[in-house]
C-alpha atoms as a PDB file:
ATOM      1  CA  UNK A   1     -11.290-201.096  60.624  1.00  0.00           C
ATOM      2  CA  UNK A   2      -8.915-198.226  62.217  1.00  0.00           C
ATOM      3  CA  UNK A   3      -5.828-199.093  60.321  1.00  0.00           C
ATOM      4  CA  UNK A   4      -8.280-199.369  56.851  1.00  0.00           C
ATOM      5  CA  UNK A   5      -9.774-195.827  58.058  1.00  0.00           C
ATOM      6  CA  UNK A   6      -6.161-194.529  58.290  1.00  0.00           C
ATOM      7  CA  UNK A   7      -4.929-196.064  55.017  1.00  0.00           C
ATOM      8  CA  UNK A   8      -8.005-194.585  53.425  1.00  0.00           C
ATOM      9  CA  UNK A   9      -7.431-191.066  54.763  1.00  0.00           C
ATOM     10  CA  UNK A  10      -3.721-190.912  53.675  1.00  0.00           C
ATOM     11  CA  UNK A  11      -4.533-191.988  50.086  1.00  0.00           C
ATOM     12  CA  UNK A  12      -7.480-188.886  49.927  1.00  0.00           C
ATOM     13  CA  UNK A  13      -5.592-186.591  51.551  1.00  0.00           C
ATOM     14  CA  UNK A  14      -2.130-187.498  50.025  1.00  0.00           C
ATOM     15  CA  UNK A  15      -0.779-186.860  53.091  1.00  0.00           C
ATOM     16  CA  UNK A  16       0.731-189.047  55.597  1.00  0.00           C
ATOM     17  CA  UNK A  17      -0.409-190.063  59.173  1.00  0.00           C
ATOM     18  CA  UNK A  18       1.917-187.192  61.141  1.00  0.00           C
ATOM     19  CA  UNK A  19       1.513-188.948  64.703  1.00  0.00           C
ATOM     20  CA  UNK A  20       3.351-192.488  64.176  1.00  0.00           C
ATOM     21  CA  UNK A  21       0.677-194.284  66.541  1.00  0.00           C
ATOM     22  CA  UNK A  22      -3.007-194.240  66.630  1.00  0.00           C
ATOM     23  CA  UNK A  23      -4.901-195.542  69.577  1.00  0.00           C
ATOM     24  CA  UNK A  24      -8.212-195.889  70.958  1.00  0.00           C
ATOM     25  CA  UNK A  25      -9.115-195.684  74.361  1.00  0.00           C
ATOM     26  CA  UNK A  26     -13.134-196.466  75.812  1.00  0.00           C
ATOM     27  CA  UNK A  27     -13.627-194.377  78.520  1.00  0.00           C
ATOM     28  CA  UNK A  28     -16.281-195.437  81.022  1.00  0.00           C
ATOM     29  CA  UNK A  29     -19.765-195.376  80.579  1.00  0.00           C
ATOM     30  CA  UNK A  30     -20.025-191.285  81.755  1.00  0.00           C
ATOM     31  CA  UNK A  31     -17.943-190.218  79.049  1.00  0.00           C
ATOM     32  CA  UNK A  32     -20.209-187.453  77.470  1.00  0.00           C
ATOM     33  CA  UNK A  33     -18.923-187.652  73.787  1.00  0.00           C
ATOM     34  CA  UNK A  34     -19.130-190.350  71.067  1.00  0.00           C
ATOM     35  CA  UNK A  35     -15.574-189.571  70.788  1.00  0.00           C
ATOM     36  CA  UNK A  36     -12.949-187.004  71.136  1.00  0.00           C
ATOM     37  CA  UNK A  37      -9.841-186.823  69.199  1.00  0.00           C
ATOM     38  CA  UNK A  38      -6.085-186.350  70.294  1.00  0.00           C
ATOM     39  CA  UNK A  39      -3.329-186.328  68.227  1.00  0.00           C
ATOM     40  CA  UNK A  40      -2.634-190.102  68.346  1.00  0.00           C
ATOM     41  CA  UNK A  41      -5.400-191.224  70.412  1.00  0.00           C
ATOM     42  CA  UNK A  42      -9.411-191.085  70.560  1.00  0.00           C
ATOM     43  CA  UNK A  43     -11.460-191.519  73.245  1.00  0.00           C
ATOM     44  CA  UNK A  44     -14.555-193.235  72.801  1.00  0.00           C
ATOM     45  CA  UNK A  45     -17.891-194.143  74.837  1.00  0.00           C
ATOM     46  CA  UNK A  46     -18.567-197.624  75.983  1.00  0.00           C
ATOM     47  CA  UNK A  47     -21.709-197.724  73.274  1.00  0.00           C
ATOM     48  CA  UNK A  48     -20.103-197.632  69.996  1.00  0.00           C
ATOM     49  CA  UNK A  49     -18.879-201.054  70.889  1.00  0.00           C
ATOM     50  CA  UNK A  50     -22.087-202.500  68.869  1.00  0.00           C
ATOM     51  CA  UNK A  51     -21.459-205.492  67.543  1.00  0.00           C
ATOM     52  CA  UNK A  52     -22.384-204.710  64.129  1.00  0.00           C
ATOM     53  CA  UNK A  53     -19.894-202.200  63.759  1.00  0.00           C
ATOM     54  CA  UNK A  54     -22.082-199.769  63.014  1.00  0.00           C
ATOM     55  CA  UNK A  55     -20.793-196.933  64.447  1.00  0.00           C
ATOM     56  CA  UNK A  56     -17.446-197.660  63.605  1.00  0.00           C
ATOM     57  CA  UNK A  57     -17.896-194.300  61.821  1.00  0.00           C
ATOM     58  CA  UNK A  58     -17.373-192.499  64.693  1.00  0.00           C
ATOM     59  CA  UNK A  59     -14.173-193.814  64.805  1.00  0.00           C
ATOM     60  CA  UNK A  60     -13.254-192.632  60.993  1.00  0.00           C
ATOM     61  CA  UNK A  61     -14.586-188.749  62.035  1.00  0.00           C
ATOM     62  CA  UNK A  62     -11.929-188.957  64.808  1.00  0.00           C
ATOM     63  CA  UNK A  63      -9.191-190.399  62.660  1.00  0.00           C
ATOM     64  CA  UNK A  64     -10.091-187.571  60.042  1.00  0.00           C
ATOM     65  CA  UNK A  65      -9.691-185.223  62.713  1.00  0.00           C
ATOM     66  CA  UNK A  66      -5.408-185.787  62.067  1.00  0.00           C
ATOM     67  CA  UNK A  67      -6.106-183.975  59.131  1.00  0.00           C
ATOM     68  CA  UNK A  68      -8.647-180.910  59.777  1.00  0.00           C
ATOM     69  CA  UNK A  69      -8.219-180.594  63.418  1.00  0.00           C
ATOM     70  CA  UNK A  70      -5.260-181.457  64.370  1.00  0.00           C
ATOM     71  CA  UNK A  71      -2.846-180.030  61.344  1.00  0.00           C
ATOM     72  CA  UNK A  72      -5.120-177.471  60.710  1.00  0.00           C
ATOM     73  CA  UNK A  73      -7.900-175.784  62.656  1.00  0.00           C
ATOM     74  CA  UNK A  74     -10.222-173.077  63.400  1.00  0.00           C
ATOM     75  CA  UNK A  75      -8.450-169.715  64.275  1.00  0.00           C
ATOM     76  CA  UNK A  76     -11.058-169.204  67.017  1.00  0.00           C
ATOM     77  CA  UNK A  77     -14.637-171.101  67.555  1.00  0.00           C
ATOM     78  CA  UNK A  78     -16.633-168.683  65.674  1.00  0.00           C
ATOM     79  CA  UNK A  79     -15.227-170.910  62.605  1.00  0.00           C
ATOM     80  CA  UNK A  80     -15.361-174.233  64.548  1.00  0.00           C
ATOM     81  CA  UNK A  81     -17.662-175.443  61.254  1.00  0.00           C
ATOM     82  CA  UNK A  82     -14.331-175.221  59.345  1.00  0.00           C
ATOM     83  CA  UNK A  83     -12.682-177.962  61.159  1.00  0.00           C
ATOM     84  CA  UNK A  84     -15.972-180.094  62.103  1.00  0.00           C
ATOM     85  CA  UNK A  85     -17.442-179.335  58.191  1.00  0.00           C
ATOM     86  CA  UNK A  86     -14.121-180.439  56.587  1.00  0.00           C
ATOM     87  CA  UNK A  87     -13.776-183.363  59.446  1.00  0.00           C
ATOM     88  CA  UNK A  88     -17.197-184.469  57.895  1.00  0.00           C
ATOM     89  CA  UNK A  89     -16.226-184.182  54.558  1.00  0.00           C
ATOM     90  CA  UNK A  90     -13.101-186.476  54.860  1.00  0.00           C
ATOM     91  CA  UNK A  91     -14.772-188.643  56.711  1.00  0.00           C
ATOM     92  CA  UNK A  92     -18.103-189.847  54.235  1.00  0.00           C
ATOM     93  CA  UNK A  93     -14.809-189.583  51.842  1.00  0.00           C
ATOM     94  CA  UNK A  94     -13.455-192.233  53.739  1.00  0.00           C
ATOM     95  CA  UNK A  95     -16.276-194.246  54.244  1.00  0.00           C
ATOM     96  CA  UNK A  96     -17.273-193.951  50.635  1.00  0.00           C
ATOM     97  CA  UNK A  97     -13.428-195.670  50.241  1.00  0.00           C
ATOM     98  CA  UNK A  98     -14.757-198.473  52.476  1.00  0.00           C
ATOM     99  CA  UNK A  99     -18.166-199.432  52.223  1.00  0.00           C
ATOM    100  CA  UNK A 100     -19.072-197.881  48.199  1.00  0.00           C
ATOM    101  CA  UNK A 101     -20.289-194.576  47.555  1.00  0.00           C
ATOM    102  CA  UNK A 102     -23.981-195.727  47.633  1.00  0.00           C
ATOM    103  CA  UNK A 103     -23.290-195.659  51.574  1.00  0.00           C
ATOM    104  CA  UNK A 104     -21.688-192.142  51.442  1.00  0.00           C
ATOM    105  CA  UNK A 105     -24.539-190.966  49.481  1.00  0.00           C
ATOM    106  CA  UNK A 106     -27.118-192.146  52.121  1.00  0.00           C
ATOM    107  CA  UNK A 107     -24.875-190.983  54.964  1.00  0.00           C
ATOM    108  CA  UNK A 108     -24.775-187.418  53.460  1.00  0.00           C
ATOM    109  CA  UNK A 109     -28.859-187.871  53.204  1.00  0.00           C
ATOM    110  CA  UNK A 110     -28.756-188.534  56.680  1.00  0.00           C
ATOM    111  CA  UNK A 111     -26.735-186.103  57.729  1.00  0.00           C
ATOM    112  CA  UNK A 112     -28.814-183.123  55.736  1.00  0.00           C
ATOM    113  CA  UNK A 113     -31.706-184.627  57.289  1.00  0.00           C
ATOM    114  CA  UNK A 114     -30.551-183.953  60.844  1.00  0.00           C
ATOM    115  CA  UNK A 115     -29.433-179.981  59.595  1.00  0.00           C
ATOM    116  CA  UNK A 116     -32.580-179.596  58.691  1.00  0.00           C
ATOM    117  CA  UNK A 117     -33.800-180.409  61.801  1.00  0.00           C
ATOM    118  CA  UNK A 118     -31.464-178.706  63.656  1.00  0.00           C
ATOM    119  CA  UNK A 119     -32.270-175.590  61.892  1.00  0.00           C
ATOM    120  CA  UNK A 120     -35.739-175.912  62.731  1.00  0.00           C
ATOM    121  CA  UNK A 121     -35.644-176.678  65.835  1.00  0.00           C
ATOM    122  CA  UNK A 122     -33.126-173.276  66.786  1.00  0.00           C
ATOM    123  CA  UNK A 123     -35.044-171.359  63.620  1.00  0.00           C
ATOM    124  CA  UNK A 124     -33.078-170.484  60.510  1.00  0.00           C
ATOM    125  CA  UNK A 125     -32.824-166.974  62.045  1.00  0.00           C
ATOM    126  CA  UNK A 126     -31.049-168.111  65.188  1.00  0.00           C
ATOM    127  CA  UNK A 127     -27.685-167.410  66.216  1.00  0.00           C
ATOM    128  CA  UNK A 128     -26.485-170.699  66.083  1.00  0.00           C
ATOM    129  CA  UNK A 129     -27.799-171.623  62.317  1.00  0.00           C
ATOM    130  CA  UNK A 130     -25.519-168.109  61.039  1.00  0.00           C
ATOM    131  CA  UNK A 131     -22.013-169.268  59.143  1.00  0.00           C
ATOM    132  CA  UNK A 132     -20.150-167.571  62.145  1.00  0.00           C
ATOM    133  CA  UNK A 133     -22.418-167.296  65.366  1.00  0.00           C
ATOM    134  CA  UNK A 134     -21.528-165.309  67.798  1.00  0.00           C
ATOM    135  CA  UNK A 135     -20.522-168.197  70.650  1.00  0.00           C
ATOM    136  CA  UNK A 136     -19.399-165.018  73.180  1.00  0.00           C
ATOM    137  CA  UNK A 137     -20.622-166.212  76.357  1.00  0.00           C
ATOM    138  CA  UNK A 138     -22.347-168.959  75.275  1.00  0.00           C
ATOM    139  CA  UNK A 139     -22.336-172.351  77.132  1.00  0.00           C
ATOM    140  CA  UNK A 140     -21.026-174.584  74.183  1.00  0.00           C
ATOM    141  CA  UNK A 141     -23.122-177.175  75.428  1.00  0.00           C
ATOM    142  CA  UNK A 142     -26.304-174.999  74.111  1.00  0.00           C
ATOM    143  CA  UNK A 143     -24.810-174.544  70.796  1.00  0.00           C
ATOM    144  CA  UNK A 144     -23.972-177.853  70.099  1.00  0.00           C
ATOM    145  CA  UNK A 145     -26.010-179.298  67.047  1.00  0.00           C
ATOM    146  CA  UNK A 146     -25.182-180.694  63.619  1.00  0.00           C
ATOM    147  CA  UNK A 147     -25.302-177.629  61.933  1.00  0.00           C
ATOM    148  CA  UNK A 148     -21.301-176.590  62.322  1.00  0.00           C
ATOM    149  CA  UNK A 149     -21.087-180.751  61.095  1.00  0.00           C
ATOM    150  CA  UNK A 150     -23.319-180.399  57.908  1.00  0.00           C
ATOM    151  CA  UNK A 151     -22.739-176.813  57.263  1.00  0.00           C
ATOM    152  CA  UNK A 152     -19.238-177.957  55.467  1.00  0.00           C
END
């Protein structure tokens, strides 16, 4: 599904694939992330190799990544929910291309679902639930929710 992911992304975007090769690379099973994207290659964790592909999403956040990540991005990570809310938003695009927009739509449920609990969980007056939180030593690590993911 990478090259349909890619194909997708250039016809939303209207913009062309800048990095002539995409790869993927599973790194072994410590590998903290889901994934973390390069310019032309994304490393991946041993367990989104489920057989029923379904967290072959992953892969399409990465890929959409080329776009709002790697052309653009964040001046500085006090606006890191630029890149990962954008990133998001190209990505359901893309999946919506795929699999219907009945599966966007649920995936976007899903994903408001987890805000809200992240926002409950750190309190909606937290730090890290503001648009621009103050990340000034902060271990990213404890900042690290769905909020700068959904906030887009």
């Amino acid at each position: 599904e990478t090259e349909q992911f890619l194909q997708a992304a250039e016809e939303i975007t209207g913009v062309p694939y800048k990095w002539t090769t995409y790869d993927v690379l599973v790194c072994p099973p410590g590998f903290p992330f889901g994934g973390m994207e390069n310019a032309n290659l994304t490393y991946v964790t041993p367990t989104l190799l489920a057989g029923d592909r379904s967290l072959a999403s992953v892969v399409a956040h990465e890929i959409a990544h080329s776009w709002s990540g790697n052309l653009i991005t964040n001046a500085t990570w006090r606006d890191f929910w630029l890149n990962e809310g954008f990133t998001v938003f190209l990505e359901r695009k893309i999946l919506g291309r795929l699999y219907g927009e009945s599966f966007r739509e649920f995936d976007s449920l899903l994903g408001l679902a987890h805000w809200k609990e992240d926002v409950e969980l750190f309190g909606a007056e937290h730090q890290f639930t503001t648009l621009a939180p103050d990340l000034i030593d902060t271990d990213p690590d404890d900042a690290f929710s769905s909020v700068p993911y959904e906030r887009g």
